[in-house]
PDB file of N, CA and C in Angstrom:
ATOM      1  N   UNK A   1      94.757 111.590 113.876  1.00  0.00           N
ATOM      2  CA  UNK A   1      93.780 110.592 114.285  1.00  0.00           C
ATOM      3  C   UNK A   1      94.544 109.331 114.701  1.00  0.00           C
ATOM      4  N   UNK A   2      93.881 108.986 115.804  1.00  0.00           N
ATOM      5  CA  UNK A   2      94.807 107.588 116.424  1.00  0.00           C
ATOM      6  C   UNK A   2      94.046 106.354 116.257  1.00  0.00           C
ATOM      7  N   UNK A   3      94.492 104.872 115.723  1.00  0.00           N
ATOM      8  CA  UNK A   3      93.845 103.738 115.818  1.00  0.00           C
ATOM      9  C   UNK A   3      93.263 103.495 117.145  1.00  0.00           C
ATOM     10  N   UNK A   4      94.493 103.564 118.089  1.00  0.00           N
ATOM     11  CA  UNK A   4      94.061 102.830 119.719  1.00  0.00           C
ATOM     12  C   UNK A   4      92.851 102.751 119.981  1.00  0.00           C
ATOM     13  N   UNK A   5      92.437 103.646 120.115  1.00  0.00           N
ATOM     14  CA  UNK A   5      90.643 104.141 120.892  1.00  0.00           C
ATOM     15  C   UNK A   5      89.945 103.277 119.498  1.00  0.00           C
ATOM     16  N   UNK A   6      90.041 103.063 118.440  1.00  0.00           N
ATOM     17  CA  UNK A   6      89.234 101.923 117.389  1.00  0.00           C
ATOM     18  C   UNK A   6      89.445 100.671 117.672  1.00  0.00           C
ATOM     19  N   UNK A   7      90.716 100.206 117.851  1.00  0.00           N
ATOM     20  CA  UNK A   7      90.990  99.011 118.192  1.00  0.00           C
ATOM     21  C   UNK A   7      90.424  98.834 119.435  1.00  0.00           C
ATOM     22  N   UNK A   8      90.821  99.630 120.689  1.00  0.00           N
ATOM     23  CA  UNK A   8      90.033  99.013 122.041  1.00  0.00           C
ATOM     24  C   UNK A   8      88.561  98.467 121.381  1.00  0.00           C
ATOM     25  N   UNK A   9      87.538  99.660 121.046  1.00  0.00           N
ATOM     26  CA  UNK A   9      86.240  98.920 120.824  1.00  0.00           C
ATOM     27  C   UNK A   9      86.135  97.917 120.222  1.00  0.00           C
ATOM     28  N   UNK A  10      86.914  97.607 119.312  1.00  0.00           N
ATOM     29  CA  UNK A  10      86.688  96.411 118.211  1.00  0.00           C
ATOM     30  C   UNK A  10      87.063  95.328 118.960  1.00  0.00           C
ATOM     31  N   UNK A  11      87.773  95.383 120.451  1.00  0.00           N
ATOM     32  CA  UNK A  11      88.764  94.199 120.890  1.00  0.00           C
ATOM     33  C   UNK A  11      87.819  93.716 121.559  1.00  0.00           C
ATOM     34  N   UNK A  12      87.065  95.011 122.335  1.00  0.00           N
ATOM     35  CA  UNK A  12      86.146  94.249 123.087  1.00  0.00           C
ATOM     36  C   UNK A  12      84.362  94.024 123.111  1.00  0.00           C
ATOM     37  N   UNK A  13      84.243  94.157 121.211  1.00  0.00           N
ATOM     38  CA  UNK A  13      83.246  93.732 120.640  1.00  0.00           C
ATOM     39  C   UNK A  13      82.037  94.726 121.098  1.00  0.00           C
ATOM     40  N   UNK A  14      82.745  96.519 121.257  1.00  0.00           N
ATOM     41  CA  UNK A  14      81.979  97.259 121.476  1.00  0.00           C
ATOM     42  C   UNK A  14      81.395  98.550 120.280  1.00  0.00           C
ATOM     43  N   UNK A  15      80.540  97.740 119.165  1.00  0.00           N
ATOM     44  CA  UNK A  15      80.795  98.885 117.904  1.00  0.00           C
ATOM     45  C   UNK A  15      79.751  97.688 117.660  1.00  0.00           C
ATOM     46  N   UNK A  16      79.333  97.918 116.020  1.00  0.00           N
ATOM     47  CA  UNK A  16      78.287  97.858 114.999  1.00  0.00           C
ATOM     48  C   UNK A  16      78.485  98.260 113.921  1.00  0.00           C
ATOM     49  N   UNK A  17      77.241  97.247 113.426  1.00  0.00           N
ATOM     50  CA  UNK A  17      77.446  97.241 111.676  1.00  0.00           C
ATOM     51  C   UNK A  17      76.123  98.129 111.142  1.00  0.00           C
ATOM     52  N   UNK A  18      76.838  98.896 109.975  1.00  0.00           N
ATOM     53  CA  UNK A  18      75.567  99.396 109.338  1.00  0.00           C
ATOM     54  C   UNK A  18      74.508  98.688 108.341  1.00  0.00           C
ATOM     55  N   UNK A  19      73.942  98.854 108.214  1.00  0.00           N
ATOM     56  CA  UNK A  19      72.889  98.153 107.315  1.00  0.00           C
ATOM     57  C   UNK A  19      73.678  98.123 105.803  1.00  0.00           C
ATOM     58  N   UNK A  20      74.385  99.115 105.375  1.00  0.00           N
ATOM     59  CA  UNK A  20      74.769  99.263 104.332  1.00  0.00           C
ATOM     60  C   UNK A  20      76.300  98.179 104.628  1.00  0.00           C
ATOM     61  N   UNK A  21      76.734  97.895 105.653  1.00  0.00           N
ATOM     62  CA  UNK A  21      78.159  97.260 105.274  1.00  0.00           C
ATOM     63  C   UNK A  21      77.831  95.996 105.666  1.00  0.00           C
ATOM     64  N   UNK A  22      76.651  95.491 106.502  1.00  0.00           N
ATOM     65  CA  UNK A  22      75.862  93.875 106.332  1.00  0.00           C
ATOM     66  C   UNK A  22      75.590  93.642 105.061  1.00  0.00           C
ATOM     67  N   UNK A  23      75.395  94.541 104.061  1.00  0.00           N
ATOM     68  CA  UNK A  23      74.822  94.114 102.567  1.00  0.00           C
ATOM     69  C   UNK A  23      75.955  93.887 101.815  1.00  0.00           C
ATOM     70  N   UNK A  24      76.964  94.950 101.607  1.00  0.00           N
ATOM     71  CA  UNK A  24      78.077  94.717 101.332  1.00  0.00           C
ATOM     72  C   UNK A  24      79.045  93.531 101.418  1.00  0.00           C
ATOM     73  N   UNK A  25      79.152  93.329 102.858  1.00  0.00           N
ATOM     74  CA  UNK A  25      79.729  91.712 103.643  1.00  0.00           C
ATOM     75  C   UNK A  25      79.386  90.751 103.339  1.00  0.00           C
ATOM     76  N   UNK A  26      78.029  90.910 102.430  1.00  0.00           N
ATOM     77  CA  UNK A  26      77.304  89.771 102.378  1.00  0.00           C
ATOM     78  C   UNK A  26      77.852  89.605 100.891  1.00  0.00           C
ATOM     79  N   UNK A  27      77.412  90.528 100.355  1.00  0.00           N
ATOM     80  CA  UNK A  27      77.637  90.532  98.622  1.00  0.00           C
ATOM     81  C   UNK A  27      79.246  89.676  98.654  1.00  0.00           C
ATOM     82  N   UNK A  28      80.059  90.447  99.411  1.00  0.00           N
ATOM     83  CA  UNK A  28      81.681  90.186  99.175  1.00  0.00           C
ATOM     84  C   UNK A  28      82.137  89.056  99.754  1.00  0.00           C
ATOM     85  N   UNK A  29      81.656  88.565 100.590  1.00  0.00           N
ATOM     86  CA  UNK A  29      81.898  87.244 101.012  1.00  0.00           C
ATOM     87  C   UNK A  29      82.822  87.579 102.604  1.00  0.00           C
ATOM     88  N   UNK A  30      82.905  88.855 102.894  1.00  0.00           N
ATOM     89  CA  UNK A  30      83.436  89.026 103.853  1.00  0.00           C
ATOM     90  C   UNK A  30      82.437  88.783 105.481  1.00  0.00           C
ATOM     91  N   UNK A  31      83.414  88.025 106.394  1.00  0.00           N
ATOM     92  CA  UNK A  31      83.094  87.858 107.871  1.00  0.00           C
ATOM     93  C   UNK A  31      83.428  88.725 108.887  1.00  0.00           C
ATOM     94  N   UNK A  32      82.566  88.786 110.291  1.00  0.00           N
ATOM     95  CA  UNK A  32      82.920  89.557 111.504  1.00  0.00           C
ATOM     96  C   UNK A  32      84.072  89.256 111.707  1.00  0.00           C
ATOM     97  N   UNK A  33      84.698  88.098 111.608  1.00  0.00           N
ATOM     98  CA  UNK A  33      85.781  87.813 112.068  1.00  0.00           C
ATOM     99  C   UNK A  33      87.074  88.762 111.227  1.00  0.00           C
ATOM    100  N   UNK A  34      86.643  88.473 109.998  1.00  0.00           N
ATOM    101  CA  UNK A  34      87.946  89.192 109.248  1.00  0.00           C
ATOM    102  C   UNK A  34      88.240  90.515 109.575  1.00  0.00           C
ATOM    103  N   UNK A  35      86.529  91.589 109.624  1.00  0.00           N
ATOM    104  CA  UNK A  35      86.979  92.788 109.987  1.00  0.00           C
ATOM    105  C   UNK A  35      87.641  93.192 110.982  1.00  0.00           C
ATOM    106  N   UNK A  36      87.142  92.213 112.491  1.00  0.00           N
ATOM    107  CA  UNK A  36      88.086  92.305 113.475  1.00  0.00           C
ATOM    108  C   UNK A  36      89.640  92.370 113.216  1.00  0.00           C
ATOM    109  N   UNK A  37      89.771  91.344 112.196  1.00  0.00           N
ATOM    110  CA  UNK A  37      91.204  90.890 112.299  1.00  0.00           C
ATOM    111  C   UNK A  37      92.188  92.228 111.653  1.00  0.00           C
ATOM    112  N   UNK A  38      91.584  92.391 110.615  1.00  0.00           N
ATOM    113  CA  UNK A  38      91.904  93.585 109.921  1.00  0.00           C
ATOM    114  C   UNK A  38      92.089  94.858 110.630  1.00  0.00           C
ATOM    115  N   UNK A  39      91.074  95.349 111.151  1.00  0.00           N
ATOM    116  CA  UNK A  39      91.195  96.539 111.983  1.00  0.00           C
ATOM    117  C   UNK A  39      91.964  96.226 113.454  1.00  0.00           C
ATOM    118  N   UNK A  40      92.308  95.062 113.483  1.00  0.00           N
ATOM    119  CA  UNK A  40      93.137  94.667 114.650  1.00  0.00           C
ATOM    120  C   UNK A  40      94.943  95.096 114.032  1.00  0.00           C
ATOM    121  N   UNK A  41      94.869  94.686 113.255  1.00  0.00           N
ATOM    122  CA  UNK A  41      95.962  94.776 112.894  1.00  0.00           C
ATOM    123  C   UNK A  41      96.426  95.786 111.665  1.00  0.00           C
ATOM    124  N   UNK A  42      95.433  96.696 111.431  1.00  0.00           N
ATOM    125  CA  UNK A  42      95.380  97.438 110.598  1.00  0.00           C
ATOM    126  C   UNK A  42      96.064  98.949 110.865  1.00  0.00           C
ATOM    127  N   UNK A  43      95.695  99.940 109.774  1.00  0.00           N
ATOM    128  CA  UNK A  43      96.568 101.415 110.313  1.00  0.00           C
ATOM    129  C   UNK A  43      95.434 102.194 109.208  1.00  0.00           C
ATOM    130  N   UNK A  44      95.325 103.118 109.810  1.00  0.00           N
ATOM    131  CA  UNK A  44      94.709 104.278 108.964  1.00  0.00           C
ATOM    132  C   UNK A  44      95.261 104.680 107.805  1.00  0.00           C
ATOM    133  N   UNK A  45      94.449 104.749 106.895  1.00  0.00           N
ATOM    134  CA  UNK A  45      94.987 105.433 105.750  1.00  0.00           C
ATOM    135  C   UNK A  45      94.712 106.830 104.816  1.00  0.00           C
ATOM    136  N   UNK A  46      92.921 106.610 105.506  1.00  0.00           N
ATOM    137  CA  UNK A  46      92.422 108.011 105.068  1.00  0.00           C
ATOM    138  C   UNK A  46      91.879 108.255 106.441  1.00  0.00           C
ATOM    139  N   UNK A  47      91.779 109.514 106.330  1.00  0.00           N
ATOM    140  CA  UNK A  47      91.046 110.522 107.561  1.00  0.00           C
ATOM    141  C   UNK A  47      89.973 110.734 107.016  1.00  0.00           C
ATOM    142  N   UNK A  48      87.934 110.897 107.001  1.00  0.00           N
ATOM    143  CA  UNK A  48      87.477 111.822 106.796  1.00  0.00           C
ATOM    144  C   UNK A  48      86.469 112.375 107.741  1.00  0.00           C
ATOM    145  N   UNK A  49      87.182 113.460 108.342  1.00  0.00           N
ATOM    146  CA  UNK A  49      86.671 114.612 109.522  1.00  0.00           C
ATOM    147  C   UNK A  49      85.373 114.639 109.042  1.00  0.00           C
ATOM    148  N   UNK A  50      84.604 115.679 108.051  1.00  0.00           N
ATOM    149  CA  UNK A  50      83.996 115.993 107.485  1.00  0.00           C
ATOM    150  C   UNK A  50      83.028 115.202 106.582  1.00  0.00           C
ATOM    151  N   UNK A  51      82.450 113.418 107.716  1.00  0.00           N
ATOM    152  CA  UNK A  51      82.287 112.570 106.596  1.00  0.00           C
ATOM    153  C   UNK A  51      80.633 112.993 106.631  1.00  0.00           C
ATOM    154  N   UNK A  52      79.446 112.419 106.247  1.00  0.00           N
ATOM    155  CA  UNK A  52      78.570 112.270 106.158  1.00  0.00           C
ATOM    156  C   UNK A  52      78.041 112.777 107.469  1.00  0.00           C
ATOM    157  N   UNK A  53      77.764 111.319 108.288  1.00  0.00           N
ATOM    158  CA  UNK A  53      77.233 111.469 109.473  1.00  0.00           C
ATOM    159  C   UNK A  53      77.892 111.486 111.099  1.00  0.00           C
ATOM    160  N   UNK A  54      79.168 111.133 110.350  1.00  0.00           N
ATOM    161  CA  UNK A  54      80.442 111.416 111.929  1.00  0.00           C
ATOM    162  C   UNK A  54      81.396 111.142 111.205  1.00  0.00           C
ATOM    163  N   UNK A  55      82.625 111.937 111.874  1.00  0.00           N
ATOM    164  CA  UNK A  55      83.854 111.263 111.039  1.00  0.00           C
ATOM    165  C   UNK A  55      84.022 110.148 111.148  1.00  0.00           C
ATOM    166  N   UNK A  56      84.836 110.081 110.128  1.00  0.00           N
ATOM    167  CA  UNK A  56      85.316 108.778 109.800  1.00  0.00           C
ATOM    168  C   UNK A  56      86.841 108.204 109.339  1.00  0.00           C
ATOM    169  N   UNK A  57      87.293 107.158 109.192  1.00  0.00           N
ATOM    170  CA  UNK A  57      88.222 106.499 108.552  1.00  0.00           C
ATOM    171  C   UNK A  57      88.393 105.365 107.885  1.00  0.00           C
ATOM    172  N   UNK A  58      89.296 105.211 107.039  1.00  0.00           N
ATOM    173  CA  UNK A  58      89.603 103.951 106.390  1.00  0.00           C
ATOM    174  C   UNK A  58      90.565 103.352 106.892  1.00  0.00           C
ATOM    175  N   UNK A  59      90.420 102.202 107.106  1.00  0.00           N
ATOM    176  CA  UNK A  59      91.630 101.002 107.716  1.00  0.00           C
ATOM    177  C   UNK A  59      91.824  99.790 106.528  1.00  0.00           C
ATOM    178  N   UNK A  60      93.552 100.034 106.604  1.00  0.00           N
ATOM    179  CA  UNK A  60      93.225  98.958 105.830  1.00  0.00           C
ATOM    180  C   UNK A  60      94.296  97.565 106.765  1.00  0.00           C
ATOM    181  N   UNK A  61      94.275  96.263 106.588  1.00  0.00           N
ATOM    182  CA  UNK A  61      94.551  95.502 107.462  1.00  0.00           C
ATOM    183  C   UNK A  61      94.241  94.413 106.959  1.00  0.00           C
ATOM    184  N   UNK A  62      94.852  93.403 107.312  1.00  0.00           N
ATOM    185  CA  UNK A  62      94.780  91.995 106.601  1.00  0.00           C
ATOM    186  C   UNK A  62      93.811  90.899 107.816  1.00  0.00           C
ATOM    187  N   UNK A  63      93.557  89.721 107.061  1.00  0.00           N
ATOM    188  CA  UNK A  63      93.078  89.232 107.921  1.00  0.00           C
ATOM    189  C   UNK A  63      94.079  88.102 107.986  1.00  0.00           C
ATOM    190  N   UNK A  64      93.922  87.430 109.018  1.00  0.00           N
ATOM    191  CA  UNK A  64      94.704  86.310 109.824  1.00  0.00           C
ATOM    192  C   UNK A  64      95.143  85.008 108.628  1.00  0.00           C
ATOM    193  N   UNK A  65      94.390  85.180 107.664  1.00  0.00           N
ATOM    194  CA  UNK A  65      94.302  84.222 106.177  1.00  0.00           C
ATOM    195  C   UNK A  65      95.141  85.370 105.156  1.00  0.00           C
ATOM    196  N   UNK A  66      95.548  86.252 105.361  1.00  0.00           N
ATOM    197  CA  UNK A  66      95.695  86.826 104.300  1.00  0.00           C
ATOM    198  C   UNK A  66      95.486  87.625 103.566  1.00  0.00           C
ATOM    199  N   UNK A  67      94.104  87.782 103.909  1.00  0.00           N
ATOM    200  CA  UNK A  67      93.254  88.631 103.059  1.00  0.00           C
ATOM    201  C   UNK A  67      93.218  90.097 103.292  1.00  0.00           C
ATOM    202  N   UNK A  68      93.665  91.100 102.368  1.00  0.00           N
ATOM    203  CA  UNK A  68      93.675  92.604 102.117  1.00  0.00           C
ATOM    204  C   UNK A  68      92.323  92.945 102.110  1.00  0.00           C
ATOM    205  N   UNK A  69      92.408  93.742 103.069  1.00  0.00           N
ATOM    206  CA  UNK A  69      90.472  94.367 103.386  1.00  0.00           C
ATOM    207  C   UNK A  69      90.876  95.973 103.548  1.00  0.00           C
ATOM    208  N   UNK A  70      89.831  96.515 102.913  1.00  0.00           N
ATOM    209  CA  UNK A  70      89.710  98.090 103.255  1.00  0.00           C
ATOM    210  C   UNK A  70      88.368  98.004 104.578  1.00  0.00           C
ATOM    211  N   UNK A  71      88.143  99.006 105.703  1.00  0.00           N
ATOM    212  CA  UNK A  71      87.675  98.702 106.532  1.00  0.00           C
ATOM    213  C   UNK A  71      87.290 100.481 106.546  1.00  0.00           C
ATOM    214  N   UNK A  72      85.698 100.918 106.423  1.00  0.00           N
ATOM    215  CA  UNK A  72      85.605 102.324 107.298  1.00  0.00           C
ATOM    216  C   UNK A  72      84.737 102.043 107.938  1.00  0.00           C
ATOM    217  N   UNK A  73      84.858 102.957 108.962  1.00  0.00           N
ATOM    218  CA  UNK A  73      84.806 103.034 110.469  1.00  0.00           C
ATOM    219  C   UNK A  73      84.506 104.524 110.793  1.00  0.00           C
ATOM    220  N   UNK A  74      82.996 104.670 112.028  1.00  0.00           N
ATOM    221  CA  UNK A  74      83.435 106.122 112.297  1.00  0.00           C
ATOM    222  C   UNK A  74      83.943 106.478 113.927  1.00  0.00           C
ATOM    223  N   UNK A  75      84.575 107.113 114.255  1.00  0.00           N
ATOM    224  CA  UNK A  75      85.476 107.437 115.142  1.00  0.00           C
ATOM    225  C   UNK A  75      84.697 107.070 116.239  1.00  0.00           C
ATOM    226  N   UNK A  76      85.383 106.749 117.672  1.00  0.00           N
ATOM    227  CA  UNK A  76      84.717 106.658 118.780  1.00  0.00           C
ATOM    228  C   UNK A  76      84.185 108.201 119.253  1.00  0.00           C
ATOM    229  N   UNK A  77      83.315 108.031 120.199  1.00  0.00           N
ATOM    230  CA  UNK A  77      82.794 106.995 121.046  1.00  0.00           C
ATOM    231  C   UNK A  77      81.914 105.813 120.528  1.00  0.00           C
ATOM    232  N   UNK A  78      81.368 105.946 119.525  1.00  0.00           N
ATOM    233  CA  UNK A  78      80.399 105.163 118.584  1.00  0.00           C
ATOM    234  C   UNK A  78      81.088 104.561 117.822  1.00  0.00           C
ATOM    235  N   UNK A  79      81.896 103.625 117.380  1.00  0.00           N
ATOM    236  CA  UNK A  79      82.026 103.044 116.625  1.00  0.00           C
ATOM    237  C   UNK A  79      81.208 102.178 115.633  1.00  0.00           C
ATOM    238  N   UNK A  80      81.193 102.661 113.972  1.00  0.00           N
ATOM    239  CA  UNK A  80      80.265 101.284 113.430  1.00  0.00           C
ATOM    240  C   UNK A  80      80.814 101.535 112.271  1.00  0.00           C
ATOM    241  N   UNK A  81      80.898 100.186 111.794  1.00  0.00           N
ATOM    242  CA  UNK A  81      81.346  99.563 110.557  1.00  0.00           C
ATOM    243  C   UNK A  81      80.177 100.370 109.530  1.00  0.00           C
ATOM    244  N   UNK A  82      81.252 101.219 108.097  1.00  0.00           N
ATOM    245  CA  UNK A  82      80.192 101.736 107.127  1.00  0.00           C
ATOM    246  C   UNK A  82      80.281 101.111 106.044  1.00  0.00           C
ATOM    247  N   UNK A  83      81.634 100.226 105.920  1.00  0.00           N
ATOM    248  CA  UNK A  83      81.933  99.151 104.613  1.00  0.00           C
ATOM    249  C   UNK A  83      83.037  98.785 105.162  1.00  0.00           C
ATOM    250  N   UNK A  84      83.486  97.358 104.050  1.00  0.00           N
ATOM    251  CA  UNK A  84      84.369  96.828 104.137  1.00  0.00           C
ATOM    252  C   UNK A  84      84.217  96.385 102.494  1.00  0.00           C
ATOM    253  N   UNK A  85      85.704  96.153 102.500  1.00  0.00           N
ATOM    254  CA  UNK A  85      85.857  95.793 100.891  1.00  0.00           C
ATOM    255  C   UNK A  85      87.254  95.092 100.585  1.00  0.00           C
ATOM    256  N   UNK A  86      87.454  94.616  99.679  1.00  0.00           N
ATOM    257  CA  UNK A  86      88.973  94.629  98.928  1.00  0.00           C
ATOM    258  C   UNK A  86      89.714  94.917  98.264  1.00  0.00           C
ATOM    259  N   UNK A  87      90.035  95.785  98.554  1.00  0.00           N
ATOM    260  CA  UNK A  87      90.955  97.023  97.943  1.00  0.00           C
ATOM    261  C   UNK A  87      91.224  96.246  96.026  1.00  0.00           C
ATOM    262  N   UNK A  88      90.861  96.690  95.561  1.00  0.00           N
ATOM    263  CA  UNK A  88      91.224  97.213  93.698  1.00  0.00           C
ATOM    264  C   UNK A  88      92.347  97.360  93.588  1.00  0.00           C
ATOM    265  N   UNK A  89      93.592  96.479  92.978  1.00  0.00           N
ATOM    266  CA  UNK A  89      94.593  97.105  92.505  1.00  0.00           C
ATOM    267  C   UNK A  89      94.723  98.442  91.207  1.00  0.00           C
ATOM    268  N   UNK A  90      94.056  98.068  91.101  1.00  0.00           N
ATOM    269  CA  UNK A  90      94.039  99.349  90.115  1.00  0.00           C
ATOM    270  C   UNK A  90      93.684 100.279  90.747  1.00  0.00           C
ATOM    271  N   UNK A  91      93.241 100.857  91.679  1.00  0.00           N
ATOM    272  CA  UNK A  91      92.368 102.169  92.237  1.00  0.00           C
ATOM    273  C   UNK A  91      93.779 102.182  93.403  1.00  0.00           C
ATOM    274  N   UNK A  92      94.569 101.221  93.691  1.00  0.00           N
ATOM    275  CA  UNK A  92      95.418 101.241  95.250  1.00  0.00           C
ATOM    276  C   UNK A  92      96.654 101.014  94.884  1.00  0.00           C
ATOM    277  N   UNK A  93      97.888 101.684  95.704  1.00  0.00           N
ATOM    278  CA  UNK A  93      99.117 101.225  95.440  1.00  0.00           C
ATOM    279  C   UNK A  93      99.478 100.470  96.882  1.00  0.00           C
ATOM    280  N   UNK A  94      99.913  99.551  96.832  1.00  0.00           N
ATOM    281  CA  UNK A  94     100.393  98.421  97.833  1.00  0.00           C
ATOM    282  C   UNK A  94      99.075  98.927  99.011  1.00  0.00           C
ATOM    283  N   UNK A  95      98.116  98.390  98.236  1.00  0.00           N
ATOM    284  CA  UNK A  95      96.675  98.305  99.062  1.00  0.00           C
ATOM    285  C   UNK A  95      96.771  99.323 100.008  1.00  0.00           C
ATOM    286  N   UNK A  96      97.677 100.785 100.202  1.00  0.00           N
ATOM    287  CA  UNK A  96      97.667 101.799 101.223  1.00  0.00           C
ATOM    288  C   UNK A  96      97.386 102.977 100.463  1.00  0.00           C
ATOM    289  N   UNK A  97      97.885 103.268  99.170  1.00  0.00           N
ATOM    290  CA  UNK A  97      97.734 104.952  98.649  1.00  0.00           C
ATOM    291  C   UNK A  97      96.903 104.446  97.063  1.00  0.00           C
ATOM    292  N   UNK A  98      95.994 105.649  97.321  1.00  0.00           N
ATOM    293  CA  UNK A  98      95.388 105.880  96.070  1.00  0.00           C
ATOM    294  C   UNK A  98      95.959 106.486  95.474  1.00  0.00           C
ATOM    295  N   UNK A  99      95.849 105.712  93.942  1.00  0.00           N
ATOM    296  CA  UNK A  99      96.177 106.060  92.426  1.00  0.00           C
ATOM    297  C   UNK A  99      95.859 107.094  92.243  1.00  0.00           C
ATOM    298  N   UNK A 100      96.164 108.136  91.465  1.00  0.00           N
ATOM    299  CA  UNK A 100      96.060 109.340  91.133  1.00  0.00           C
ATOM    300  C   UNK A 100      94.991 108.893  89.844  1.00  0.00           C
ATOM    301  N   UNK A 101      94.139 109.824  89.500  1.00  0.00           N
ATOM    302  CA  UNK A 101      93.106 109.479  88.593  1.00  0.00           C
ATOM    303  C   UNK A 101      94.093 110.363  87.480  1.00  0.00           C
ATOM    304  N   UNK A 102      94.020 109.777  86.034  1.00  0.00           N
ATOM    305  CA  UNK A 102      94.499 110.246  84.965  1.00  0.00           C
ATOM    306  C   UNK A 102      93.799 111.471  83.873  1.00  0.00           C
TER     307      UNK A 102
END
């Protein structure tokens, strides 16, 4: 799975938010701007082919302040934001690989 084709849409403000990651964004204090920034500068970390309602992925990517954001996304041609979050140190190792559950 390749970023490029995610990033084009996101560059040129061609994608959407789900109802579920406006609630989320809201709860977390996260902005349009950050996710841009994040998935601008971000890299895949999970693949899931087989997601719900289209595949999907996780990005994770910082924003222009700093800030460590997890970002999923489902694949083009449609792009739309399904959450965004901030990665858990405890659940993440250097905010890219999940912890193995004990």
């Amino acid at each position: 799975m390749k970023i490029e084709g995610i990033k084009d849409k996101i560059s040129i403000s061609e994608y959407r938010f789900s109802d579920h990651a406006v609630k989320r964004m809201i709860k977390r204090s996260i902005d349009r701007s950050e996710i841009e920034e994040a998935v601008l500068s971000g890299e895949i970390i999970e693949e899931y082919p087989d997601d719900k309602y289209s595949p999907s992925c996780l990005i994770y990517g910082k924003s222009k302040a700093g800030r460590h954001l997890h970002v999923q996304l489902s694949l083009p041609p449609t792009v739309v934001v399904i959450t965004a979050y901030d990665p858990d140190e405890t659940e993440w190792i250097d905010h890219r690989v999940r912890r193995k559950k004990e």
